[in-house]
Protein backbone atom coordinates (compact mmCIF):
# COMPACT_ATOMS: atom_id res chain seq x y z
CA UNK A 1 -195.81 -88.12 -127.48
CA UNK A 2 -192.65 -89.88 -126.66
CA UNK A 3 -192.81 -93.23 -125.24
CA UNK A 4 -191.14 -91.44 -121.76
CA UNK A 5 -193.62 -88.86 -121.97
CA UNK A 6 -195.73 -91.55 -121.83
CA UNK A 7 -194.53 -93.97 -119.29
CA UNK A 8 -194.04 -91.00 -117.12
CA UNK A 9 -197.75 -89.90 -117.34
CA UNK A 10 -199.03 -93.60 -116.86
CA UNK A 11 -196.65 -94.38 -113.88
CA UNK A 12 -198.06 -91.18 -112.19
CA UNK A 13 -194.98 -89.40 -112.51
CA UNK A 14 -195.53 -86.55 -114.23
CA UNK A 15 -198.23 -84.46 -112.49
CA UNK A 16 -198.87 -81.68 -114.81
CA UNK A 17 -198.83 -80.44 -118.08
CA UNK A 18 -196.37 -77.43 -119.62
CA UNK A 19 -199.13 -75.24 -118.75
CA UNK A 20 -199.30 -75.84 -115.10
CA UNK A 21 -202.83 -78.11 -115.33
CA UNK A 22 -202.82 -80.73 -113.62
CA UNK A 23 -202.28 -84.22 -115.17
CA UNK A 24 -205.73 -86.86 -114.76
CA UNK A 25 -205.11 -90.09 -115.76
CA UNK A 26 -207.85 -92.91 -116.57
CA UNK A 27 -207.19 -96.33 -116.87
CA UNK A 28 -209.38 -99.72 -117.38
CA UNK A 29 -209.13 -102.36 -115.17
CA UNK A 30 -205.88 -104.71 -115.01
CA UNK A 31 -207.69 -107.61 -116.89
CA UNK A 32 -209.32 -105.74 -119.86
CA UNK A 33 -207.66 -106.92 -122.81
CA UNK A 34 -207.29 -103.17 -124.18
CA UNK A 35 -205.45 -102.26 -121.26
CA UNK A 36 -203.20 -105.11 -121.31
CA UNK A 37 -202.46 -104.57 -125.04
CA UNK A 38 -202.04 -100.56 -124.22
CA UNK A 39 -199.60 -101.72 -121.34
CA UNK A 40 -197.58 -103.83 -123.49
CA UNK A 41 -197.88 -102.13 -127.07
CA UNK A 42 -197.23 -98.39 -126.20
CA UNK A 43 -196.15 -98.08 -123.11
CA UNK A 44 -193.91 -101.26 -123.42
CA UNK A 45 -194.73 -102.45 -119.86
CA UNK A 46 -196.39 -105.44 -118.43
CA UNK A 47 -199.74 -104.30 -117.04
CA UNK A 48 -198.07 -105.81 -113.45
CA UNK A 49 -195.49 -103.12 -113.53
CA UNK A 50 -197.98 -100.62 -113.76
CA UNK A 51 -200.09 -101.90 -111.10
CA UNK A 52 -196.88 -102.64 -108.91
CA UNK A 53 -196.10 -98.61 -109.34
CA UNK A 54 -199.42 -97.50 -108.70
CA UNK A 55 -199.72 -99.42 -105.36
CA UNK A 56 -196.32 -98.58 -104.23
CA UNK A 57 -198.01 -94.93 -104.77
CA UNK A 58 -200.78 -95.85 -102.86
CA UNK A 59 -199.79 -97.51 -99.87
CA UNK A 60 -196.89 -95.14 -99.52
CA UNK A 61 -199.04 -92.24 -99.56
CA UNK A 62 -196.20 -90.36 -101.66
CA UNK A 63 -198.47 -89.75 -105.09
CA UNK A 64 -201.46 -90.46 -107.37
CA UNK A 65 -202.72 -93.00 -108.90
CA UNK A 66 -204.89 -93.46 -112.00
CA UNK A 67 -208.61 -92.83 -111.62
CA UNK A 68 -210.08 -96.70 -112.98
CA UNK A 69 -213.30 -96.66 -114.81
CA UNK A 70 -215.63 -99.58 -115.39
CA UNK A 71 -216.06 -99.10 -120.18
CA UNK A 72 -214.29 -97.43 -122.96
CA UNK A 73 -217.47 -95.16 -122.80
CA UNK A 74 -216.54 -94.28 -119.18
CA UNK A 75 -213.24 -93.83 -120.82
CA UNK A 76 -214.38 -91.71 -123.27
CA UNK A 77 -216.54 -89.22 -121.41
CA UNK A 78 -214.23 -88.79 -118.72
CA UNK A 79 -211.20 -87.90 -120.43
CA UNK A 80 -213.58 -85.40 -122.73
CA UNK A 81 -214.96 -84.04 -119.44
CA UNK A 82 -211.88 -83.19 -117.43
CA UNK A 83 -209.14 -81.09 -117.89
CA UNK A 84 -205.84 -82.60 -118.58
CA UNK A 85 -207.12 -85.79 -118.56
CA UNK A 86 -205.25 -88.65 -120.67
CA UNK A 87 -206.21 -92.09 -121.22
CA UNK A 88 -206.43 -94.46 -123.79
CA UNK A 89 -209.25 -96.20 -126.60
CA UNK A 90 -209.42 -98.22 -128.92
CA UNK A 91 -208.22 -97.10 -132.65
CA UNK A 92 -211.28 -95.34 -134.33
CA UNK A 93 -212.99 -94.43 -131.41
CA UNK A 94 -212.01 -90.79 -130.45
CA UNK A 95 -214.50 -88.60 -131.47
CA UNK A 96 -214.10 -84.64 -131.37
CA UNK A 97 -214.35 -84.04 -127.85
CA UNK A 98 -210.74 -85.90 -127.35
CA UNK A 99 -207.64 -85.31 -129.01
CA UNK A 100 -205.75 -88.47 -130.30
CA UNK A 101 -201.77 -88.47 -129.12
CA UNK A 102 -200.06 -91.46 -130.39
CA UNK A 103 -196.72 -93.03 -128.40
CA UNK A 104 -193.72 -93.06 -130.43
């Protein structure tokens, strides 16, 4: 996945896929050290920016935002469980229920 692919997905910009499903993203909270490194490392955005997009999203009523969840084993089963979901682990952690897309 390209790096816009990706900052387009994670600023709740891009609402589906090519195939018409519809785009679920999951996210840790701001303070978890994996999501600040995912932020920074392959999306190459403070985690603020991201949370400054998502509330402008929310209090504007004009999209989505990212569906937080409290583990990487929330993360884990709900991206596994839901269609078109995305989200992002820790390296060695994706079993076969997910599909591992790296940012480039």
């Amino acid at each position: 996945m390209t790096l816009n692919v990706a900052r387009l997905i994670f600023t709740m910009r891009l609402l589906h896929w090519p195939d018409g499903t519809r785009v679920r993203v999951f996210v840790l909270p701001d303070a978890d050290p994996l999501h600040q490194e995912f932020a920074k490392r392959s999306l190459d955005l403070y985690p603020r920016q991201l949370r400054r997009v998502w509330d402008r999203h929310l209090f504007s009523g004009a999209g989505a935002i990212p569906v937080e969840v409290s583990s990487v084993e929330e993360m884990l089963r709900r991206v596994a469980e839901t269609p078109g979901a995305v989200g992002y682990l820790p390296d060695g952690l994706a079993r076969g229920e997910v599909r591992v897309v790296n940012v480039q």
